[in-house]
Protein backbone atom coordinates (compact mmCIF):
# COMPACT_ATOMS: atom_id res chain seq x y z
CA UNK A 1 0.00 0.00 0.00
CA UNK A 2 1.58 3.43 -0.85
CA UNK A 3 1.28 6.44 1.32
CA UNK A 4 -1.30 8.25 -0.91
CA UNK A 5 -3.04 5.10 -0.87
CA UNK A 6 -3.06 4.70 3.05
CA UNK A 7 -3.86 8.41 3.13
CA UNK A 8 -7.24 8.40 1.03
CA UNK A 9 -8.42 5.19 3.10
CA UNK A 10 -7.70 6.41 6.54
CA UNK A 11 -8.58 10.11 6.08
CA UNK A 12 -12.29 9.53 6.32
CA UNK A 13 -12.36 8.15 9.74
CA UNK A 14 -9.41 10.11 11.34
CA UNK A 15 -11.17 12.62 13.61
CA UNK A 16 -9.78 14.64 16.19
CA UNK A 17 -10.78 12.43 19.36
CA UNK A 18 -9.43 11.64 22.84
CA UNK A 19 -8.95 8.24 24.30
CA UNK A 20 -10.91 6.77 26.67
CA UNK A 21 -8.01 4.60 28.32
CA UNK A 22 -5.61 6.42 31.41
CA UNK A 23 -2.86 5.57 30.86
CA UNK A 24 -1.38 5.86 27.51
CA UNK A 25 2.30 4.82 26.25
CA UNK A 26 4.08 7.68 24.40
CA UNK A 27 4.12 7.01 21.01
CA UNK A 28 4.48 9.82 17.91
CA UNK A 29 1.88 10.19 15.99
CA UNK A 30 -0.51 7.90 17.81
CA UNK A 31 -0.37 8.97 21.66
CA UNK A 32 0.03 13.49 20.88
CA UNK A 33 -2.52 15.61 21.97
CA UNK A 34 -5.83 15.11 19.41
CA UNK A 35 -5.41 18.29 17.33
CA UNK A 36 -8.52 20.73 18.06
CA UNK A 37 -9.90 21.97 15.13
CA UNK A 38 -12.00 25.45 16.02
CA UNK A 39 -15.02 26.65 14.05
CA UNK A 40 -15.51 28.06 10.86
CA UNK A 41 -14.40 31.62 11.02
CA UNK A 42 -17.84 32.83 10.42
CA UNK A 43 -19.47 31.14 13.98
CA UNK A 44 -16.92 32.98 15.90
CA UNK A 45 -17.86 36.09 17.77
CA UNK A 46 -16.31 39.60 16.63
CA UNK A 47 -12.76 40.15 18.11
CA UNK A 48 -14.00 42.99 19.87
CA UNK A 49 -15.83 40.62 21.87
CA UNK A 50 -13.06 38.03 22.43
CA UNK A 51 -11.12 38.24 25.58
CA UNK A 52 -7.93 39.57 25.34
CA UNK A 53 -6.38 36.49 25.23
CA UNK A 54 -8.37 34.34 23.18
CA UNK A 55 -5.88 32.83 19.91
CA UNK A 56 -6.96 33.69 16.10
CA UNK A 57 -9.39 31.39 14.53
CA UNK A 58 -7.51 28.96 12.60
CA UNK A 59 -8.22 29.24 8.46
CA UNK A 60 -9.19 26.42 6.61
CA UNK A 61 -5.65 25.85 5.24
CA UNK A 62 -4.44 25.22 8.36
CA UNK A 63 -7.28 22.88 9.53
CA UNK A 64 -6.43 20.48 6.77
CA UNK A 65 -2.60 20.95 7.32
CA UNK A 66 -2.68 20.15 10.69
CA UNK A 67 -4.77 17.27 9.57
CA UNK A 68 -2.58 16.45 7.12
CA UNK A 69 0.32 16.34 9.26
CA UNK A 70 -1.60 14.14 11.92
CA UNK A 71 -2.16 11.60 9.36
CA UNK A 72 1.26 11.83 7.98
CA UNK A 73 2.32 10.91 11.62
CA UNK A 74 0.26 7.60 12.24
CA UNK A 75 0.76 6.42 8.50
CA UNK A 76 4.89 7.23 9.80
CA UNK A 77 4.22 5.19 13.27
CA UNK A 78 2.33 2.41 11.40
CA UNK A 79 5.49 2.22 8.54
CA UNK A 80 8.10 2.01 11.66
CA UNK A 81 5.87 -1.10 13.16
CA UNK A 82 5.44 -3.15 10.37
CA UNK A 83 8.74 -2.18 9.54
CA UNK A 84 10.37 -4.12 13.04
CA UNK A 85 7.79 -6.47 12.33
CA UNK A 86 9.11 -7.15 8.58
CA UNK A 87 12.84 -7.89 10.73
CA UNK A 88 11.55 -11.07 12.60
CA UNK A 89 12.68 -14.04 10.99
CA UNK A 90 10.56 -16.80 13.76
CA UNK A 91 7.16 -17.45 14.58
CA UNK A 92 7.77 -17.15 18.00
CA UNK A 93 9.27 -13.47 17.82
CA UNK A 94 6.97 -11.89 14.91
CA UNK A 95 4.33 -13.05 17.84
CA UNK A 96 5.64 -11.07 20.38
CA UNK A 97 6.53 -8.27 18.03
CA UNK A 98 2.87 -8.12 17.06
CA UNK A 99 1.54 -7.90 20.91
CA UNK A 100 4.09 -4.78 21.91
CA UNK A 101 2.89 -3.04 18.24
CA UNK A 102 -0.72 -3.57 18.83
CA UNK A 103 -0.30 -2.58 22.41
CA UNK A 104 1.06 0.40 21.84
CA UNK A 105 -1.45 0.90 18.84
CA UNK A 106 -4.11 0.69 21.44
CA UNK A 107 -3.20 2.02 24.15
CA UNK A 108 -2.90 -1.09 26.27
CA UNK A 109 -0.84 -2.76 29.03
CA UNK A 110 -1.16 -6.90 28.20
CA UNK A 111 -2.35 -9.00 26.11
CA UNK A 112 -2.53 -12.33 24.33
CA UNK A 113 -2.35 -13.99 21.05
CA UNK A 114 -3.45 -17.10 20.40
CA UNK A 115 -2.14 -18.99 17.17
CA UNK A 116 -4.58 -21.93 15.94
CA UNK A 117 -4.80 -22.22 12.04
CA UNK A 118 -8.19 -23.00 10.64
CA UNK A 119 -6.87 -25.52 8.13
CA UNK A 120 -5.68 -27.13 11.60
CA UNK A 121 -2.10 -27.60 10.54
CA UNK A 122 1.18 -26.48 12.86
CA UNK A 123 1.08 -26.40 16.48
CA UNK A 124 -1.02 -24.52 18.03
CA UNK A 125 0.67 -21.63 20.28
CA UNK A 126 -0.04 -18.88 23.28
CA UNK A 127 1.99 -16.13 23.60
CA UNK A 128 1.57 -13.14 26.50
CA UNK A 129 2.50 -9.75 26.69
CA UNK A 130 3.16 -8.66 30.55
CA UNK A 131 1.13 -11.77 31.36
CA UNK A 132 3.33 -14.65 33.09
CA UNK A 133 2.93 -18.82 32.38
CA UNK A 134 0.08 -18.98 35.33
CA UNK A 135 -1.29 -15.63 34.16
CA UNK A 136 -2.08 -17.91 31.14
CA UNK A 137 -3.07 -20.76 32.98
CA UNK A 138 -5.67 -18.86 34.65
CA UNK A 139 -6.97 -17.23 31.29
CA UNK A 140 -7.67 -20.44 29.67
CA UNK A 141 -9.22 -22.00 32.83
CA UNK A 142 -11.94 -19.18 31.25
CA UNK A 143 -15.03 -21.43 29.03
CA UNK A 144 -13.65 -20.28 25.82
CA UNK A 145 -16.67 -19.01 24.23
CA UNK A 146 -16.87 -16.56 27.68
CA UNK A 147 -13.56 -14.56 26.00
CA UNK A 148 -13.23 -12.46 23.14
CA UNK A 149 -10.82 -14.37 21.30
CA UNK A 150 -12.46 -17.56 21.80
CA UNK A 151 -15.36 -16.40 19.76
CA UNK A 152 -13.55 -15.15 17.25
CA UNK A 153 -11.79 -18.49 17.24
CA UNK A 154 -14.77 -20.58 17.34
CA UNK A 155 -16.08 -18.24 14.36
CA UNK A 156 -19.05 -16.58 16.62
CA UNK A 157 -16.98 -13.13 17.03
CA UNK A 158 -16.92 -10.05 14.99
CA UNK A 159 -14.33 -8.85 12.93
CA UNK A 160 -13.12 -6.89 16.02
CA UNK A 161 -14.36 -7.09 19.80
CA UNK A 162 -14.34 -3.73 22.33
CA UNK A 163 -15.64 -5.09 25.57
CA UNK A 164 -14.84 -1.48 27.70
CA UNK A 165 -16.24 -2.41 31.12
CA UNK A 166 -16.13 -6.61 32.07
CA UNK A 167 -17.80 -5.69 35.82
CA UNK A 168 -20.37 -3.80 33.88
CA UNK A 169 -21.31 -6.75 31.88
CA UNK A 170 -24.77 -8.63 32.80
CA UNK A 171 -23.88 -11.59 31.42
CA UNK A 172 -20.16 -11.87 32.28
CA UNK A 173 -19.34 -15.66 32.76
CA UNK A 174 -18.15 -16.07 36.71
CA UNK A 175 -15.35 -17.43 35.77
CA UNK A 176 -14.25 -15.37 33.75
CA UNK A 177 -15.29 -12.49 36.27
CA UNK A 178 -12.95 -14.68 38.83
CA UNK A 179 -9.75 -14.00 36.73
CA UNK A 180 -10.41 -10.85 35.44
CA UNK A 181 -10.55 -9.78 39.12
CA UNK A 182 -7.46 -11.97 40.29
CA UNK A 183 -5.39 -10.78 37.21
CA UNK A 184 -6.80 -6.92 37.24
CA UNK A 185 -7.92 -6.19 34.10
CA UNK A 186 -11.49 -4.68 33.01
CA UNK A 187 -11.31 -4.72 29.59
CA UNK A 188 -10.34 -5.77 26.27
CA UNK A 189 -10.13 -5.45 22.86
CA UNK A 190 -9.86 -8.69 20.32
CA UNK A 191 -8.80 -8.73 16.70
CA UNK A 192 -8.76 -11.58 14.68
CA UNK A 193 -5.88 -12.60 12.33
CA UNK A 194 -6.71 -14.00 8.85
CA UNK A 195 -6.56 -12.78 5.63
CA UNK A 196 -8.37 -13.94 1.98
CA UNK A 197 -4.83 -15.87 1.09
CA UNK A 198 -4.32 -17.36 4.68
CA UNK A 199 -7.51 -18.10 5.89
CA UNK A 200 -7.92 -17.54 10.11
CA UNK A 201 -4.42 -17.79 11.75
CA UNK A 202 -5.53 -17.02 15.05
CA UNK A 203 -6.71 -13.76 17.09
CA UNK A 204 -5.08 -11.20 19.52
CA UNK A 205 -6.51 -9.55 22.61
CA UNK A 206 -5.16 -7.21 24.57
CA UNK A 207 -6.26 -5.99 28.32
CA UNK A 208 -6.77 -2.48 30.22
CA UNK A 209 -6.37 -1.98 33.85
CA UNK A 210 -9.42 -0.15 34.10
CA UNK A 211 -12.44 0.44 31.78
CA UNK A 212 -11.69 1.55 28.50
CA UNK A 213 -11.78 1.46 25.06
CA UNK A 214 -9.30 2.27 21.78
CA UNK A 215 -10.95 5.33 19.78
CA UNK A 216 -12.28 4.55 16.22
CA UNK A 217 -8.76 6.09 14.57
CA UNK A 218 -6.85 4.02 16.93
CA UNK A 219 -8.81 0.85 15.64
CA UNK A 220 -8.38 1.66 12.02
CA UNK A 221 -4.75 1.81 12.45
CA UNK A 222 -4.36 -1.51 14.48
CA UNK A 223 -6.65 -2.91 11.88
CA UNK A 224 -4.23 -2.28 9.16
CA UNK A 225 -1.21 -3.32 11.04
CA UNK A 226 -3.15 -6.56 11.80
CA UNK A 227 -3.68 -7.28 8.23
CA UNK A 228 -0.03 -6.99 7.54
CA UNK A 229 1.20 -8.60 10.53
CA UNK A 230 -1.25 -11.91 9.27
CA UNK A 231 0.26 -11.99 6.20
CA UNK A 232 3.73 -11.89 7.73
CA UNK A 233 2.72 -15.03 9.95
CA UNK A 234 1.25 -16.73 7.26
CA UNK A 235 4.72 -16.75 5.42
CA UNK A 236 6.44 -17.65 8.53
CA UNK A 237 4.10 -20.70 9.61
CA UNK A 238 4.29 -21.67 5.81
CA UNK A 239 7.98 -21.80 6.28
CA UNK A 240 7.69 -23.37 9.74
CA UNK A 241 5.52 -26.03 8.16
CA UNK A 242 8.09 -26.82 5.71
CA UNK A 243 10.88 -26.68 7.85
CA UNK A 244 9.15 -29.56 10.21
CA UNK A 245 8.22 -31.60 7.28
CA UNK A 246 12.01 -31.56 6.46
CA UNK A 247 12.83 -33.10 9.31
CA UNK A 248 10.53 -35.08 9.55
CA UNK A 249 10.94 -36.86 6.07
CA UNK A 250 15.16 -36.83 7.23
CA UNK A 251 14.77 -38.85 10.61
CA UNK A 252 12.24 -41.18 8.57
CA UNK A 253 14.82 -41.88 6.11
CA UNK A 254 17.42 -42.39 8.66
CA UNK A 255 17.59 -45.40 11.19
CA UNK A 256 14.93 -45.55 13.62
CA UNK A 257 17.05 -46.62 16.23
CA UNK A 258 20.97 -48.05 16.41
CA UNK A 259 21.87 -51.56 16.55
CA UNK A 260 23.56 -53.18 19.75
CA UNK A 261 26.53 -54.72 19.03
CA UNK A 262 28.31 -56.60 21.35
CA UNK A 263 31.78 -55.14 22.04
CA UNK A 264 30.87 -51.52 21.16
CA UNK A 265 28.60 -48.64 22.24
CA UNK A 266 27.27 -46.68 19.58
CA UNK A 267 25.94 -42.84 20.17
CA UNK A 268 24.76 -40.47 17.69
CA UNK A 269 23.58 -36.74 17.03
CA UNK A 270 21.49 -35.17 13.83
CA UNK A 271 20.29 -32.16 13.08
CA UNK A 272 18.12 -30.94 9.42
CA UNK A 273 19.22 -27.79 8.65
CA UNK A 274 16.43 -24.83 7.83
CA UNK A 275 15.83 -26.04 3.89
CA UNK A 276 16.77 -29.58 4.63
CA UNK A 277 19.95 -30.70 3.83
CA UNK A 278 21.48 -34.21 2.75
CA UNK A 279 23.83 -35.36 5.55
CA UNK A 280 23.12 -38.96 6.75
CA UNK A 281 24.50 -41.85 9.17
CA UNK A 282 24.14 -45.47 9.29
CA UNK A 283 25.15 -48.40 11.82
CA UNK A 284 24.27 -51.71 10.32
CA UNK A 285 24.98 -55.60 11.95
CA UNK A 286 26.95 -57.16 9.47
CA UNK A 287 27.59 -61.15 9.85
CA UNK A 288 30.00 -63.10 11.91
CA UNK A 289 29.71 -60.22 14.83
CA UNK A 290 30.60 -57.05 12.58
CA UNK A 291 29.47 -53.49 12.19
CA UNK A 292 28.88 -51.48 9.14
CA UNK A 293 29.23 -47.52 10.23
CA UNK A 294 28.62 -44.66 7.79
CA UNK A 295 28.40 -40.88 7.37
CA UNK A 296 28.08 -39.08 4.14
CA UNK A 297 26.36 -35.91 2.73
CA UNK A 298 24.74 -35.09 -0.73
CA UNK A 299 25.06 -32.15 -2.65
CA UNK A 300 21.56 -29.85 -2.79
CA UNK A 301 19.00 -29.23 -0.10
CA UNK A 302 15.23 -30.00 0.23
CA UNK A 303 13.30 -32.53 -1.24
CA UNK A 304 15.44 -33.34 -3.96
CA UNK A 305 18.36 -33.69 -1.74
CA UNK A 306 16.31 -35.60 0.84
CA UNK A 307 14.80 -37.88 -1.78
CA UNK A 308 18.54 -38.02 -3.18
CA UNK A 309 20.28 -39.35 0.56
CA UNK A 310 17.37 -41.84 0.96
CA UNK A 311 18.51 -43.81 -2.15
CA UNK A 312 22.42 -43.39 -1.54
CA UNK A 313 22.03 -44.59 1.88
CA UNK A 314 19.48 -47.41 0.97
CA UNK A 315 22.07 -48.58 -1.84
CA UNK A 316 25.30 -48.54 0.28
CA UNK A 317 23.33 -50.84 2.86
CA UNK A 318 22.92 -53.39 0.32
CA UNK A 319 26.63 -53.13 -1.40
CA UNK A 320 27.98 -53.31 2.83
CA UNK A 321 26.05 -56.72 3.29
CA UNK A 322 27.32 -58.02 0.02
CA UNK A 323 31.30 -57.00 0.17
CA UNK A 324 31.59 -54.73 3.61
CA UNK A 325 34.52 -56.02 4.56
CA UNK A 326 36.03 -54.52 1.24
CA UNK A 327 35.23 -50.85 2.30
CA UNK A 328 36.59 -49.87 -0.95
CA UNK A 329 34.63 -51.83 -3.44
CA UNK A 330 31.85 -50.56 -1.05
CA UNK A 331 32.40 -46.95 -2.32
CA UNK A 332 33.47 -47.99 -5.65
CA UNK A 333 30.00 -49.69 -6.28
CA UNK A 334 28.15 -46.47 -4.73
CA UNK A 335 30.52 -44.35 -6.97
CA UNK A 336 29.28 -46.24 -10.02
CA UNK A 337 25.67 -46.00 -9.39
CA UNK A 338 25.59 -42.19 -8.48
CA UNK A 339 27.26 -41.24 -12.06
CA UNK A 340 24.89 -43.64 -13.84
CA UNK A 341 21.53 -42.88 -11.94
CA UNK A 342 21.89 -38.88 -11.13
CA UNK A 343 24.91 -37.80 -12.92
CA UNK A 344 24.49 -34.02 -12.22
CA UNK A 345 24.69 -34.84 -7.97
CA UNK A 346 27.99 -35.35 -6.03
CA UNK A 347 28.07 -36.63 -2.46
CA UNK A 348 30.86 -37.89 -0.16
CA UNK A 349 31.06 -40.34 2.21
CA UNK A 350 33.04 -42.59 4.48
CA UNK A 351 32.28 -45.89 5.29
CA UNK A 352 33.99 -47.96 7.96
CA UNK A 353 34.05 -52.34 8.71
CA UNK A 354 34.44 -52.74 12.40
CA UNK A 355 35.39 -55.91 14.19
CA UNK A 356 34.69 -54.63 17.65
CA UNK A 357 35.87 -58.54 19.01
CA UNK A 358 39.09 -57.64 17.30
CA UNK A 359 38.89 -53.98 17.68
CA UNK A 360 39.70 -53.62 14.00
CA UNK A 361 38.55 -50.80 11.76
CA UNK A 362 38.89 -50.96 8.39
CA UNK A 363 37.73 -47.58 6.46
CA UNK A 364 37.61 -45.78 3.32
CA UNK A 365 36.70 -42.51 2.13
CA UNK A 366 35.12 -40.58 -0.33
CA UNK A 367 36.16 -36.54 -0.25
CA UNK A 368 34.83 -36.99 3.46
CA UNK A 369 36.25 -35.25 6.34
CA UNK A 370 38.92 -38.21 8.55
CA UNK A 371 37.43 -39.68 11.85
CA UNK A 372 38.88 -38.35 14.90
CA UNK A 373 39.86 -41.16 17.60
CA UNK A 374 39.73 -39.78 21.73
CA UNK A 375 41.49 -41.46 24.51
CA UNK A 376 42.86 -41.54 27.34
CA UNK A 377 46.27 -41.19 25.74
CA UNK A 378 45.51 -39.82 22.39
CA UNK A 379 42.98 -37.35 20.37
CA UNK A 380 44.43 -37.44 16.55
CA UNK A 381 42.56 -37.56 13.21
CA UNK A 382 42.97 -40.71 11.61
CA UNK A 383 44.94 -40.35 8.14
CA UNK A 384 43.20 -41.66 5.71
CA UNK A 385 44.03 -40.97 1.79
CA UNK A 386 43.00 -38.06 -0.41
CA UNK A 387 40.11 -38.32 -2.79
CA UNK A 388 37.45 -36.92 -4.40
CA UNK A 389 33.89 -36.94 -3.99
CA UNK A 390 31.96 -39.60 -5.62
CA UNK A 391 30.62 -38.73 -8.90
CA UNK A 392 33.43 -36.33 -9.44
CA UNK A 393 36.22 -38.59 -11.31
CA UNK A 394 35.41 -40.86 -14.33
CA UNK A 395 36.54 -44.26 -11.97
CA UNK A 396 36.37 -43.85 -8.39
CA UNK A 397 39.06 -45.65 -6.04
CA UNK A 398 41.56 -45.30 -3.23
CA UNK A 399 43.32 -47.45 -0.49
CA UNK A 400 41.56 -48.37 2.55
CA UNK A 401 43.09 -47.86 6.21
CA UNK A 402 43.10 -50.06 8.89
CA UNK A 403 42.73 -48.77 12.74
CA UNK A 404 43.36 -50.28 15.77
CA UNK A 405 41.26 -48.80 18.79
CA UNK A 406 42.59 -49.17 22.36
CA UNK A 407 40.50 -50.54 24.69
CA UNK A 408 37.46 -47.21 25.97
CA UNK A 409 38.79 -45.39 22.71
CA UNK A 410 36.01 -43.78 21.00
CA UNK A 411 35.98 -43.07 17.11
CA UNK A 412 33.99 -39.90 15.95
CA UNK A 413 32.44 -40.11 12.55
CA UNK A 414 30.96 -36.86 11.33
CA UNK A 415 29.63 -35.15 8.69
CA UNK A 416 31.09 -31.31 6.98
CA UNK A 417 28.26 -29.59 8.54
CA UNK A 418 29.79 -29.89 12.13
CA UNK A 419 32.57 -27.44 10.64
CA UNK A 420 30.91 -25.39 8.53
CA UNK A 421 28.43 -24.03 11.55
CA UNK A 422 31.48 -22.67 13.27
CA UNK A 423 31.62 -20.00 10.32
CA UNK A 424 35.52 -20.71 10.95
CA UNK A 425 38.11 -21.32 8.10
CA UNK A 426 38.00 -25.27 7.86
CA UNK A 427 41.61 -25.40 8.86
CA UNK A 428 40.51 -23.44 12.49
CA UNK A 429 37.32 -25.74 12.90
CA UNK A 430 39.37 -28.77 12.39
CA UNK A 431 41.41 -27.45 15.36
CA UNK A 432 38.41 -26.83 17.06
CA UNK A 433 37.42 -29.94 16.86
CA UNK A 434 40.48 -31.74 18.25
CA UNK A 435 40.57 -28.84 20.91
CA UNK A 436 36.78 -29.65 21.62
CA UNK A 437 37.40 -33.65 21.82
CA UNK A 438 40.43 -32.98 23.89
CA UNK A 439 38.89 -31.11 26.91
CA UNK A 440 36.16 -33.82 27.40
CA UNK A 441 36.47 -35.09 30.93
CA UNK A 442 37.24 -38.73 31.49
CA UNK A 443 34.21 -39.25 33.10
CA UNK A 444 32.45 -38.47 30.40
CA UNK A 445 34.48 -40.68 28.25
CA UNK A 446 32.97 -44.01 29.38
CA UNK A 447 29.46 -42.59 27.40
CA UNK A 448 29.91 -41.94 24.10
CA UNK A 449 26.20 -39.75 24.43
CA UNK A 450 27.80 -37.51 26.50
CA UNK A 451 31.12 -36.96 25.17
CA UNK A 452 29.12 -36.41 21.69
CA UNK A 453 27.27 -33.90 23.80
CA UNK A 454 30.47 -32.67 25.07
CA UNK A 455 32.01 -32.25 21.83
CA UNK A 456 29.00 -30.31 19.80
CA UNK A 457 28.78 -27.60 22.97
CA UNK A 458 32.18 -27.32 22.70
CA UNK A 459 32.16 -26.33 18.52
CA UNK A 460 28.57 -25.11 18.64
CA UNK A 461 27.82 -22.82 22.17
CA UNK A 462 25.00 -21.39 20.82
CA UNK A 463 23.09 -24.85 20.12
CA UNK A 464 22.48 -26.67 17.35
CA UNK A 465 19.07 -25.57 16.41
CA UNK A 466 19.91 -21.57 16.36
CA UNK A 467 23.32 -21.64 14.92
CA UNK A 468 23.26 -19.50 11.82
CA UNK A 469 23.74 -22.01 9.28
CA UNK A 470 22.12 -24.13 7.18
CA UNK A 471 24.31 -26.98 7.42
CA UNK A 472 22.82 -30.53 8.73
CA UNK A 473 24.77 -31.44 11.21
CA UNK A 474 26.29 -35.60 12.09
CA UNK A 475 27.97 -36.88 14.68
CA UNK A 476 28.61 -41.21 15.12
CA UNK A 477 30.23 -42.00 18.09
CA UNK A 478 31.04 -45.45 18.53
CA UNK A 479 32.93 -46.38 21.80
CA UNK A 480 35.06 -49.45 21.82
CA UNK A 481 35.44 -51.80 25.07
């Protein structure tokens, strides 16, 4: 909407008007003093008449400048809003960001919005504004068709609902009399949120400390920041949705749960990136008491990339119970199908035949980054030899490398992604890592959960799930006894 455009829709039902509320946040443009407009020039009485003191009547011109400048002000106030709004890149904040606009748009204290998407998909959420967990609580212990937002909710409500005095009300529900008094609010005003494209999303209410209500300019302007603000959280459920249904379809695709193996402990640690990514693990029983363990990533993200790492991990299963304790013939079949079935895709891997009775490790790899090996005595990268990616060379091969675990050594397998979310240089996050497998404490050692654990805190402080990258994320521990 351009300015003229937001000008010649709210210019009919600006008029100068007070507020009915107390207490009023200071806001430009939304909380100044109402303009007063005097009369006409001709309804005043003759100067001579006029006290002393009394100001010139105002001319027309400068009744519709001063109007003019009054709606320039909101339209300003409403652009900065939606504008903070527009920065919020979760569900979560935009939320919260749209309870502290609309308060201040109506001149309120607290409030509530209530997410619940009439097409019933996504989570359904609560968020407060100056109202705590049991504030909440206490709210919904309310019937829901006793509040304001419930209504809307349920479809009964208007398009917007001013209740100014609750005590006043005849028919106010006792329980919801019982909170109002207990939380000290006496009145409300409810909004819903939905849109044409987005159907209901939810509604918003927000409370007054004492009777009250917003003025019909300050509901025009919350209306239109509403409107936007759906729209925004539309987008941002939308991507929400997607971002859950990428993880979802990744943990399907991936084992369900790890195998028990006697002789080794097995731990492991996966996170989908935003647009979901094509990093994968896999710990398969192989005969005569050995272990098949893999990592490996495909190039791309979302669904094709997905689809993609479901079919490369499916495939390598079958080539590791056919010839796993060649890991290179392993990765040499793999190779050979990736160039012949999606010859535009590249992906690495590494996979590894373990003889945890022997404590033997045979492993090859595929442009994928080496294991690292902790101990009591040691933390060092294994060496394994340099190649490329599969799909990148005409004929894929290189050596295998044998490893020798000592007895409560654990071997870390892990996907690229683990260095890439440091936003270091890969040369710094590889000494990150060591520096991060290192410092584990040897209690922690005996569990190769926690010293996974240990390990990701250590590279990742911020978490896994708000690190600014879009890099899946794998970690394999397997412990050796």
């Amino acid at each position: 909407m351009g300015v003229c455009d937001a000008i010649e829709q709210y210019a009919p039902v600006r008029k100068p008007e007070t507020m009915t509320t107390p207490h009023l946040p200071k806001v430009a443009g939304i909380d100044s003093p109402p303009g007063q407009v005097p009369p006409p020039a001709h309804t005043v009485a003759p100067a001579s008449a006029a006290p002393p003191d009394t100001p010139a009547p105002a001319t027309p011109a400068a009744v519709i400048q001063d109007r003019l400048a009054g709606w320039v002000s909101d339209l300003t106030t409403l652009h900065e809003l939606t504008e903070r709004l527009a920065r919020t890149a979760g569900l979560d904040e935009a939320l919260r960001e749209l309870l502290r606009a609309g308060a201040v748009l109506v001149g309120a204290r607290r409030g509530l919005v209530v997410l619940e998407p009439g097409d019933g998909r996504g989570t359904d959420t609560t968020v407060g504004l100056g109202l705590s967990r049991p504030d909440l609580g206490h709210i919904e212990t309310v019937p829901r068709g006793a509040t304001s937002y419930g209504r809307i909710l349920d479809g009964r409500g208007t398009e917007d609902e001013t209740r100014a005095d609750l005590f006043a009300e005849d028919g106010l529900d006792p329980r919801h009399r019982e909170v109002a008094a207990r939380l000290g609010y006496a009145a409300s005003y409810a909004l819903p949120l939905a849109t044409d494209d987005a159907g209901r999303l939810g509604a918003a209410v927000w409370f007054y400390d004492e009777p009250a209500a917003p003025t019909e300019r300050r509901r025009h302007l919350v209306g239109l920041y509403a409107r936007y603000a759906t729209e925004h959280l539309g987008r941002l459920l939308e991507l929400e949705r997607t971002r859950a249904w990428s993880r979802t379809v990744s943990d399907e695709l991936l084992p369900a749960r790890l195998p028990r193996v006697p002789g080794v402990q097995l731990a492991v640690r996966h996170r989908t990136g935003p647009r979901g990514g094509g990093d994968w693990y896999d710990a398969l029983p192989l005969p005569e008491g050995a272990l098949g363990l893999a990592v490996g990533s495909v190039s791309g993200s979302g669904a094709s990339a997905l689809a993609a790492m479901g079919r490369l991990r499916a495939s390598l299963r079958a080539y590791a119970v056919m010839e796993g304790e060649d890991p290179v013939a392993v990765l040499s079949d793999l190779e050979l199908l990736l160039r012949l079935t999606e010859p535009a895709r590249s992906a690495t891997a590494l996979f590894a035949y373990c003889e945890p009775a022997r404590r033997t490790i045979l492993l090859a790899g595929a442009g994928h980054s080496p294991p690292l090996v902790v101990g009591d005595r040691r933390t060092e990268f294994v060496e394994t030899t340099l190649s490329a990616p599969l799909g990148m060379l005409a004929c894929w091969e290189a050596p295998s490398v044998e490893l020798a675990p000592d007895p409560g050594e654990t071997v870390l397998l892990y996907t690229d992604g683990l260095l890439h979310r440091t936003g270091d240089p890969m040369d710094r996050a590889f000494a990150r890592l060591h520096a991060a497998a290192a410092s584990v404490p040897k209690a922690l050692r005996e569990d190769p959960g926690a010293l996974a654990d240990h390990v990701l805190h250590a590279m990742l402080p911020d978490g896994l799930d708000v690190a600014d990258s879009d890099e899946d994320v794998v970690l394999l521990a397997a412990r050796f006894a």
